[in-house]
Protein backbone atom coordinates (compact mmCIF):
# COMPACT_ATOMS: atom_id res chain seq x y z
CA UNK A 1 95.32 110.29 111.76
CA UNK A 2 94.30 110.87 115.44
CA UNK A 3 93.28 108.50 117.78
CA UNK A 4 90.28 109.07 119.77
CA UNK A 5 90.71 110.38 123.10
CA UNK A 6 88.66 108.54 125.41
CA UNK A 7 90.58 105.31 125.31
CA UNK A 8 89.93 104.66 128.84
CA UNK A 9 87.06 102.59 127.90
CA UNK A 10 88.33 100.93 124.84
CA UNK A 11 90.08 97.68 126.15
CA UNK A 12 86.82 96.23 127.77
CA UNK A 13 84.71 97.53 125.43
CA UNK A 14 86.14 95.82 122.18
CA UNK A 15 86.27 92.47 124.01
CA UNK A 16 82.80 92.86 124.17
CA UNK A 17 82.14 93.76 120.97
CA UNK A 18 85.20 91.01 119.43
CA UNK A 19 82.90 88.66 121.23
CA UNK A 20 79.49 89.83 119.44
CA UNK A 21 80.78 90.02 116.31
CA UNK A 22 82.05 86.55 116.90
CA UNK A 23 79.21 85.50 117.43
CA UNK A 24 77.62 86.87 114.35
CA UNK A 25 79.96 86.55 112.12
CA UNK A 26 78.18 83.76 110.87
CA UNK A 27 75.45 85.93 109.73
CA UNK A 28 78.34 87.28 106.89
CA UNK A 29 76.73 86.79 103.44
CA UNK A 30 79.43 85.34 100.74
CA UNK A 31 77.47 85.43 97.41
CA UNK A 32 79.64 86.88 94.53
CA UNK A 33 79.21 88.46 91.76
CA UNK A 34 81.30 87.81 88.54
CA UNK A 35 81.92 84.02 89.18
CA UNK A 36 83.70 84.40 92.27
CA UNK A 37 84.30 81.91 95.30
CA UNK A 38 81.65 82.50 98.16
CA UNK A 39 84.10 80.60 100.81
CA UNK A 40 85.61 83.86 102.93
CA UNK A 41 82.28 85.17 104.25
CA UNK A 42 81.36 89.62 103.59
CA UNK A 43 78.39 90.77 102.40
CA UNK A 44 77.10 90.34 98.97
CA UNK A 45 75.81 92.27 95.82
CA UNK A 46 72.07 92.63 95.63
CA UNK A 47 70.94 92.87 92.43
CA UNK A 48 72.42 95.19 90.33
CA UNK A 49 73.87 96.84 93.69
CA UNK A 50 77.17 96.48 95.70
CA UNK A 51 77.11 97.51 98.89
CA UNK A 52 80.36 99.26 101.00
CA UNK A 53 80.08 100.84 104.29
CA UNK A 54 81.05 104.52 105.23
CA UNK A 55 81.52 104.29 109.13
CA UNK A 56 82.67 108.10 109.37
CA UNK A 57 82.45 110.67 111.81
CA UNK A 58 80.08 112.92 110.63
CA UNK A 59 79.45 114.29 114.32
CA UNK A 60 81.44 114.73 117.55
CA UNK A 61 84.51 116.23 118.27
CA UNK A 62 86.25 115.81 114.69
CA UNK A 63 83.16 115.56 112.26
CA UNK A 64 85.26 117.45 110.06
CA UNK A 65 87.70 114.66 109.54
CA UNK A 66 84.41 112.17 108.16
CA UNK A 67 82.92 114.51 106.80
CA UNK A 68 85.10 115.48 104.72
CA UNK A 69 86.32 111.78 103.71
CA UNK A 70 82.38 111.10 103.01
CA UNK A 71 82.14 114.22 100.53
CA UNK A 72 84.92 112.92 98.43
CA UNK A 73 83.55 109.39 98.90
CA UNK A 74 80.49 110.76 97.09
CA UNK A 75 82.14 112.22 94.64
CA UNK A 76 84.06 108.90 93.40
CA UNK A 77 80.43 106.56 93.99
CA UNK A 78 79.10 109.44 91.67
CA UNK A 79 81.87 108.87 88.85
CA UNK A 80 82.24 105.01 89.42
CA UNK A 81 78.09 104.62 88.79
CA UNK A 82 78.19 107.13 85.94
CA UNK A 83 80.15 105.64 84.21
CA UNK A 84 78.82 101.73 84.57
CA UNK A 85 79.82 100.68 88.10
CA UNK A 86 81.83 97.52 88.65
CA UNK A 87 81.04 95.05 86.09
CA UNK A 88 77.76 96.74 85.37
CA UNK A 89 76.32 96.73 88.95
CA UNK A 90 76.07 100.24 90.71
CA UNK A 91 78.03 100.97 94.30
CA UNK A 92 75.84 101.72 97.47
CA UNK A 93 77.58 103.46 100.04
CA UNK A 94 75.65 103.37 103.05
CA UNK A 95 77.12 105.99 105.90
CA UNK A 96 76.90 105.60 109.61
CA UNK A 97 77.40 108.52 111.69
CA UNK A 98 80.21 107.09 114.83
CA UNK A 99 79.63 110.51 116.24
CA UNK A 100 83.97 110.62 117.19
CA UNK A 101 83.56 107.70 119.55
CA UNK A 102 85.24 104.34 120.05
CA UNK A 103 82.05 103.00 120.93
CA UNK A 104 80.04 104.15 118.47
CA UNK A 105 82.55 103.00 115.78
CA UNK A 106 82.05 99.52 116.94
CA UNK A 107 78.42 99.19 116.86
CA UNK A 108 78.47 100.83 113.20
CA UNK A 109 80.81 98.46 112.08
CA UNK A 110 78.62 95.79 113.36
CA UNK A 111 75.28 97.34 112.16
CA UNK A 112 77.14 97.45 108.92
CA UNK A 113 78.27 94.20 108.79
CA UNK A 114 75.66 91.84 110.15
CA UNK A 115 72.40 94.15 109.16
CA UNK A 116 73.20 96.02 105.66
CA UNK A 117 75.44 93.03 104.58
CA UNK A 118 78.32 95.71 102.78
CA UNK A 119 81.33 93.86 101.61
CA UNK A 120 83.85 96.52 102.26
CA UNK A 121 84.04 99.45 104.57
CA UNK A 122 85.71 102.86 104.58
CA UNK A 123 86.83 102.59 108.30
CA UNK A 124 86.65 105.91 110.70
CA UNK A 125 89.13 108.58 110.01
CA UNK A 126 90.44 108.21 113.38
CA UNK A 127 93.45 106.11 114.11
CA UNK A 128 91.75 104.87 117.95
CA UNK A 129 88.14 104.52 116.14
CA UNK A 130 89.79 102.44 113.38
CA UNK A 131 91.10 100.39 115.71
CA UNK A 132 87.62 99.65 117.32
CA UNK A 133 86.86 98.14 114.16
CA UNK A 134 89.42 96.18 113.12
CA UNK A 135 88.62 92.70 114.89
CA UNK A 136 84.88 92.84 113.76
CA UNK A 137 86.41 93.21 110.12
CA UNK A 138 88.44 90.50 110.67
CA UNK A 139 85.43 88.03 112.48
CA UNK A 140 82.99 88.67 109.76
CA UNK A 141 85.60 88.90 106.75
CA UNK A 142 84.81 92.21 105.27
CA UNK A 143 87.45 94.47 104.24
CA UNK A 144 87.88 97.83 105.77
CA UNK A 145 90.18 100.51 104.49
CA UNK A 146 91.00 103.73 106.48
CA UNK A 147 91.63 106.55 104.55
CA UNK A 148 93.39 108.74 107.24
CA UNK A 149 93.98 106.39 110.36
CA UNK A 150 97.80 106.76 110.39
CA UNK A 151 98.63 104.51 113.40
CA UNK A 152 100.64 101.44 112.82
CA UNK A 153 98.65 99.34 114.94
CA UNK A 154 95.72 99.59 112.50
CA UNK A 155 97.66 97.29 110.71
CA UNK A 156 99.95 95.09 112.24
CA UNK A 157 99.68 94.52 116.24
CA UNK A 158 102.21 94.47 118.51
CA UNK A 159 103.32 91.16 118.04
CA UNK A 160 103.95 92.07 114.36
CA UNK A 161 101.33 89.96 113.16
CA UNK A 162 99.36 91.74 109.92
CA UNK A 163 95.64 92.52 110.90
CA UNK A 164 94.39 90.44 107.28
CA UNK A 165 91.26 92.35 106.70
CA UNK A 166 92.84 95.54 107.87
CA UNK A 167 94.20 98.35 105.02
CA UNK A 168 94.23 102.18 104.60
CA UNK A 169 95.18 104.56 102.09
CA UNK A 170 97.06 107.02 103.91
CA UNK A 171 100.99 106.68 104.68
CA UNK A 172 101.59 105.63 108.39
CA UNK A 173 102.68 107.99 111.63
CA UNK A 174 106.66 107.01 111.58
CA UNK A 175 106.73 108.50 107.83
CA UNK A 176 105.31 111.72 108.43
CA UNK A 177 108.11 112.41 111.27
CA UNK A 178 110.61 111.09 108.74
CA UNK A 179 109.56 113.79 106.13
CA UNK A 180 109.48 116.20 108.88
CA UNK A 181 112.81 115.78 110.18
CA UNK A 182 114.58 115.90 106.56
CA UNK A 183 112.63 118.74 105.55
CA UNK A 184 113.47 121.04 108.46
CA UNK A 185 117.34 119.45 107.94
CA UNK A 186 117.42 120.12 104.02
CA UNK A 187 115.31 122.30 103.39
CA UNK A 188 115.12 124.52 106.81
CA UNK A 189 118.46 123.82 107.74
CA UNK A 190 117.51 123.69 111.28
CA UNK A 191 120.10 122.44 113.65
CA UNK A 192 118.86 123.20 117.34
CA UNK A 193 115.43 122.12 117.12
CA UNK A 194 112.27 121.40 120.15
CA UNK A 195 109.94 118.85 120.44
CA UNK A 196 106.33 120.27 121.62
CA UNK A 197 104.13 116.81 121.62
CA UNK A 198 100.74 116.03 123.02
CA UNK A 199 101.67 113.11 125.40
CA UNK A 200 98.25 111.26 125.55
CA UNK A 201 98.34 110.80 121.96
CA UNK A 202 99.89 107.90 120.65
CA UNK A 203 99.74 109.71 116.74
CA UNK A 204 101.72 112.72 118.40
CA UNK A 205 104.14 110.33 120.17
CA UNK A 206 105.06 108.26 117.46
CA UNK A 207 105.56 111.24 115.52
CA UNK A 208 108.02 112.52 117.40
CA UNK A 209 109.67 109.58 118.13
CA UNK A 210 110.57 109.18 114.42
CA UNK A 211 111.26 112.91 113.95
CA UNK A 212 113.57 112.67 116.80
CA UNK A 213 115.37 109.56 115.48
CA UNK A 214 115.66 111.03 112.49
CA UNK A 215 116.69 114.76 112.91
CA UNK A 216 119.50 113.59 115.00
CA UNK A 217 120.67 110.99 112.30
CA UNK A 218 120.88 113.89 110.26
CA UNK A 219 123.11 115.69 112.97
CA UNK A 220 120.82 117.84 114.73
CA UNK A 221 120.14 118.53 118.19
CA UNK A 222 117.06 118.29 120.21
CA UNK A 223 117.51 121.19 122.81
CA UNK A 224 114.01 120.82 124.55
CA UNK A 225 111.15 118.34 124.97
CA UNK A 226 108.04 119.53 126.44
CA UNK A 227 104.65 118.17 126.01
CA UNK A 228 100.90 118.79 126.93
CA UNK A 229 97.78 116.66 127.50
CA UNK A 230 94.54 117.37 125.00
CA UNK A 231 91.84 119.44 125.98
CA UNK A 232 94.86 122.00 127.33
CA UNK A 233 94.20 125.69 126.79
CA UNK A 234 97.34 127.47 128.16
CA UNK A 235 100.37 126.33 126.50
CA UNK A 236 102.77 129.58 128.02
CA UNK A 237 104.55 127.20 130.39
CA UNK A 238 105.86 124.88 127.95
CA UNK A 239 106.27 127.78 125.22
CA UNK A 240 108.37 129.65 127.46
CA UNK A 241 110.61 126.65 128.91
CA UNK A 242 111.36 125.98 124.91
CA UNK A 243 112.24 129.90 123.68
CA UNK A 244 114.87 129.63 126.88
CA UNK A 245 116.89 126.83 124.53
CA UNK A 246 116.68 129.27 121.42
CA UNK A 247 115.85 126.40 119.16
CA UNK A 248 115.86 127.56 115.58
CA UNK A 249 112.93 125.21 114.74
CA UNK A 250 110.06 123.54 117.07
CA UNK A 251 108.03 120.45 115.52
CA UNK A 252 104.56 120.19 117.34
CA UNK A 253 103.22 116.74 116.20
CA UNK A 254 99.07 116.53 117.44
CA UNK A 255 95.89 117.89 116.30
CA UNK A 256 94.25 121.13 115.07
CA UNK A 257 92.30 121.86 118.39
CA UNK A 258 95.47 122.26 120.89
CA UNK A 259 97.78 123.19 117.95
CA UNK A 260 95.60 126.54 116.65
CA UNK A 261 96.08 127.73 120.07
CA UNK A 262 99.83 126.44 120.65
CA UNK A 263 100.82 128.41 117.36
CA UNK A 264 98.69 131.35 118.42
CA UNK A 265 100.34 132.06 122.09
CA UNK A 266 104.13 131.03 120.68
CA UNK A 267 103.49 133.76 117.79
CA UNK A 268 102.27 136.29 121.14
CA UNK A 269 105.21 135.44 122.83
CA UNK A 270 107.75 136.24 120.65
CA UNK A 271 108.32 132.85 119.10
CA UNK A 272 109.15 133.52 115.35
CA UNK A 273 111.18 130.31 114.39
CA UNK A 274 109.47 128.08 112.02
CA UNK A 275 106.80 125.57 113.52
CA UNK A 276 105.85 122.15 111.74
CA UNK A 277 103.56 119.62 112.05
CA UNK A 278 101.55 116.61 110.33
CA UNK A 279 98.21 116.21 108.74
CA UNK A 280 96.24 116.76 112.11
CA UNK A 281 97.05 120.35 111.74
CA UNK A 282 94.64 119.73 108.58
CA UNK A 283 91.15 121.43 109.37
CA UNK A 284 90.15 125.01 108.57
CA UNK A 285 89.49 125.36 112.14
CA UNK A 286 93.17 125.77 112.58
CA UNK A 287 92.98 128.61 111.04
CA UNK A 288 90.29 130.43 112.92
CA UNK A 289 91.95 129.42 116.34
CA UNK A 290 95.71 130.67 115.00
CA UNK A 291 94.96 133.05 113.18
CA UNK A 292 96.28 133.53 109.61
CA UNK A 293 99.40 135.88 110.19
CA UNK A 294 100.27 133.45 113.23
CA UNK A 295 100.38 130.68 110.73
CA UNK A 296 102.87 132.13 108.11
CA UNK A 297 106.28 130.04 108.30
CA UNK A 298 104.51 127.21 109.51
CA UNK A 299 104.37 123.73 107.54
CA UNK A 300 102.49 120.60 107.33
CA UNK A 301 103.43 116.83 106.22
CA UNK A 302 100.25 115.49 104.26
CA UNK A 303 98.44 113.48 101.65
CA UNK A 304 97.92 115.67 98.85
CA UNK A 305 97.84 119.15 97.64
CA UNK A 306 95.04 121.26 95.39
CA UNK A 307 97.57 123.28 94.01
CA UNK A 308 99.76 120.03 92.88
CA UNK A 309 99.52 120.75 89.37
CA UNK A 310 99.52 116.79 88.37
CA UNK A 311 96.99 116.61 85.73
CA UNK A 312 94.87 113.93 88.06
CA UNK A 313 94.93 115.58 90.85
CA UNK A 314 93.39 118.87 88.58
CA UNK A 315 91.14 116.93 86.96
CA UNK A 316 89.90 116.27 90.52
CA UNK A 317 89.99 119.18 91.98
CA UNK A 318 87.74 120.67 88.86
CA UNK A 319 85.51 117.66 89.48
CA UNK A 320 85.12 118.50 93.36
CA UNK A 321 84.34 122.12 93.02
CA UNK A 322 81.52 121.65 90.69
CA UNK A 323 80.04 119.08 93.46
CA UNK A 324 80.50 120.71 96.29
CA UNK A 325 79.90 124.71 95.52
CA UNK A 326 83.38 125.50 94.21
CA UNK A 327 84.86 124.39 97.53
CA UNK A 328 88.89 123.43 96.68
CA UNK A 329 88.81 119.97 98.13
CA UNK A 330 91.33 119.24 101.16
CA UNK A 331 93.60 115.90 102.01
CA UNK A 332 90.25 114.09 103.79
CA UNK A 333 87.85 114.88 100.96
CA UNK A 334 90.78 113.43 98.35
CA UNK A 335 91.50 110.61 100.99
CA UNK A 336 87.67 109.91 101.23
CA UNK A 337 87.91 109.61 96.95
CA UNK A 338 90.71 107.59 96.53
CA UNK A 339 89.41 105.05 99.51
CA UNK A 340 86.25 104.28 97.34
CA UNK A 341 88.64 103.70 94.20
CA UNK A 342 91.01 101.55 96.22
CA UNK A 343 88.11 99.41 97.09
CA UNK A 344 86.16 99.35 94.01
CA UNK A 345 89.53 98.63 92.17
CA UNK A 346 89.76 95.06 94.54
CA UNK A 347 86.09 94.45 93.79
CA UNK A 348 86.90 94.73 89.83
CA UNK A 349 90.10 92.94 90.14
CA UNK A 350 88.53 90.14 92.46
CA UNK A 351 85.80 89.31 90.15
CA UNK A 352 83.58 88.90 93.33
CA UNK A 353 82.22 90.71 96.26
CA UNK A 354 83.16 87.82 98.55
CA UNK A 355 85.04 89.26 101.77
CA UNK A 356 88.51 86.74 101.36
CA UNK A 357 88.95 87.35 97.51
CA UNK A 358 88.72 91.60 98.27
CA UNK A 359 90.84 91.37 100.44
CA UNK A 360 93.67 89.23 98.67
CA UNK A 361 93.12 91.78 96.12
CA UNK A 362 93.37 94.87 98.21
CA UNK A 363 96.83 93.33 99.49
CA UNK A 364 97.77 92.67 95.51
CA UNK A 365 97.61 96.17 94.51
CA UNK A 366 100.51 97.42 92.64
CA UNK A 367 100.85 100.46 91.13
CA UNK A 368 97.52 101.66 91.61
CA UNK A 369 97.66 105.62 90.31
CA UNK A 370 95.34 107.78 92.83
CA UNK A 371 94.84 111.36 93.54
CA UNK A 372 97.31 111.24 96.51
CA UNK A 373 99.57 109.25 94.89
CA UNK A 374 100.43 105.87 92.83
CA UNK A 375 101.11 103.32 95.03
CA UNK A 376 101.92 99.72 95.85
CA UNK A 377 100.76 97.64 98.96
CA UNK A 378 103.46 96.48 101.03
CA UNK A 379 102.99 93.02 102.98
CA UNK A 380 102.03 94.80 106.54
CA UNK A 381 98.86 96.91 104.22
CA UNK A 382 100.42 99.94 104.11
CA UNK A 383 100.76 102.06 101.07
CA UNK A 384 104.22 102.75 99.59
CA UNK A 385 103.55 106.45 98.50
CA UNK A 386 104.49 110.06 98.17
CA UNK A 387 104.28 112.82 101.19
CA UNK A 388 103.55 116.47 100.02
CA UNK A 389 104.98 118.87 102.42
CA UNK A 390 102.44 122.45 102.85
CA UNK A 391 103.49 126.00 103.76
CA UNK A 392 101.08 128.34 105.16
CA UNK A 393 100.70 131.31 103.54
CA UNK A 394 98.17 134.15 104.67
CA UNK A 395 96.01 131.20 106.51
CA UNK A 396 96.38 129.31 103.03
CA UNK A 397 98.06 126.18 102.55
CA UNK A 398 100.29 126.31 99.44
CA UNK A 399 102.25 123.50 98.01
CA UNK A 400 105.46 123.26 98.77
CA UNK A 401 107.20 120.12 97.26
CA UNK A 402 106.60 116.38 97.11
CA UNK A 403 108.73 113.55 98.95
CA UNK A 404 109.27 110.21 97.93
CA UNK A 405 109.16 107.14 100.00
């Protein structure tokens, strides 16, 4: 998913914090549990207890994103414990709030790492706060696993070396503009199609990069970029500059807060072609910014559907609702539950709660049947998995159809 937006302050600030957790990554506890070697560092088991970390945004600017992974987080510690744990001992998930900032992701990693001693963590939601995590998980050996932080980089760096403590269970940016592009070319049949991209967003960017690769492999045309900058209000300019190329489809890769109003002005000004995007569009809050008639022939790339009717996911989705007030759970809260089984799955597998063996376990998966998919863990930690594609309907999403990898 997105990437927090005040990266301005990152670079110095996860030296600093690379550095600290250096230093106390020595304070890592390896015990085991089930026999296992104690040699890669983590936290351990206490007692009849295993402890994982939840460093979610629960506040800030996108507390609906960690939120909503920690309710379905909840809901999988719940089952998991009911029904005996992991080799008899029960999970703890102990949540720290990151409040939707780089910053704050970094000292909750550390907090969780060097005080409560968790051997895994659910990493932030966000792609940037992921990232501001990733080199205390490797320092201190602990697993993390991102449930929607889509960005490559999470995983591999720049130099194409694999981040080794680094995972997620989400498919990665490039896919969701690959799914995109063939949908609006199959399915759509969209020929002359815009671009409409928040440029300070590296999730937006590399989503249109791929859609753009891809829609014009498939023989389309791109008849107009534009782009905007988060935080924007009044998208007219850009709206209006695109409806002069006629394009008979406009993909607008970025997040629910600029989108609701992008897709609200474009439906005032006449724009009726169909609009797409990827799972940032995902909050309710789209909704209430759009408006529900603005949002009919509009469509989403994402994780998972409730209306799927796969007999897991339904079995979920009855299991949700009678946790959280007959609430239909969305991609984050299924996300959030299949995160928790991912990890608990390696734990199980490992034999141990040591750090190194979770994580050569995490990177073993195969075939691993989830709510948003059975997958297999390809050698840079990404998931090999299904895309569902969304329609809005009334302000409702409704499944549309499934793509495979």
């Amino acid at each position: 998913m997105r990437e927090n937006k005040k990266l301005k302050k990152f670079g110095s600030l996860l030296v600093a914090s690379s550095l600290l957790a250096g230093v106390l990554a020595g304070c890592g506890n390896g015990d085991s549990s089930g026999g296992g070697s104690s040699s890669g560092g983590g936290g351990s088991s206490d007692g009849d207890t295993i402890k994982i970390g939840a460093n979610l945004e629960l506040s800030g600017n996108v507390a609906s994103y960690g939120s909503s992974i920690g309710l379905g987080a909840d809901l999988a510690v719940k089952e998991i414990n009911d029904k005996g744990g992991i080799d008899g001992k029960k999970i703890e998930l102990i949540k720290v709030d990151n409040k939707s900032e780089n910053s704050e992701a970094t000292s909750a990693a550390i907090k969780l790492a060097t005080q409560d001693k968790v051997v895994a963590m659910l990493a932030p939601a966000t792609s940037g706060n992921t990232v501001a995590t990733v080199q205390i998980a490797n320092n201190n050996k602990i697993p993390i696993v991102t449930g929607s932080g889509t960005a490559p980089n999470i995983t591999v760096n720049d130099d194409d070396s694999v981040n080794e403590y680094a995972f997620r269970t989400c498919f990665i940016d490039p896919f969701q503009g690959i799914v995109a592009a063939n949908f609006a070319s199959n399915e759509l049949k969209a020929k002359n199609v815009a671009i409409f991209a928040d440029n300070a967003s590296d999730y937006a960017k590399g989503l249109a990069k791929s859609f753009k690769e891809t829609i014009t492999k498939n023989g389309g045309k791109v008849v107009k970029e534009e782009a905007y900058v988060a935080k924007d209000t009044d998208f007219r300019t850009q709206l209006t500059n695109i409806k002069g190329e006629k394009p008979d489809f406009i993909f607008i890769p970025g997040y629910y807060e600029e989108v609701g109003l992008i897709v609200k002005q474009a439906r005032e000004m006449g724009i009726d072609v169909p609009l797409m995007g990827a799972d940032g569009w995902d909050s309710p809050t789209l909704v209430e910014l759009a408006g529900a008639k603005a949002l009919n022939n509009t469509y989403i790339t994402n994780h998972y559907s409730a209306e799927d009717p796969d007999q897991k996911i339904q079995d979920f989705v009855k299991a949700f609702k009678a946790a959280n007030n007959d609430k239909a759970p969305d991609a984050f809260n299924a996300l959030g539950y299949d995160t928790v089984y991912y990890i608990a799955d390696a734990i199980k597998r490992a034999g141990s709660t040591d750090g190194e063996a979770i994580k050569n376990a995490l990177a073993d998966t195969k075939d691993l049947s989830l709510v948003t998919g059975t997958f297999t863990v390809d050698k840079n930690h990404n998931p090999i998995k299904t895309a569902t594609v969304l329609e809005f309907k009334d302000g409702k999403q409704v499944f549309n159809s499934k793509v495979n990898p």
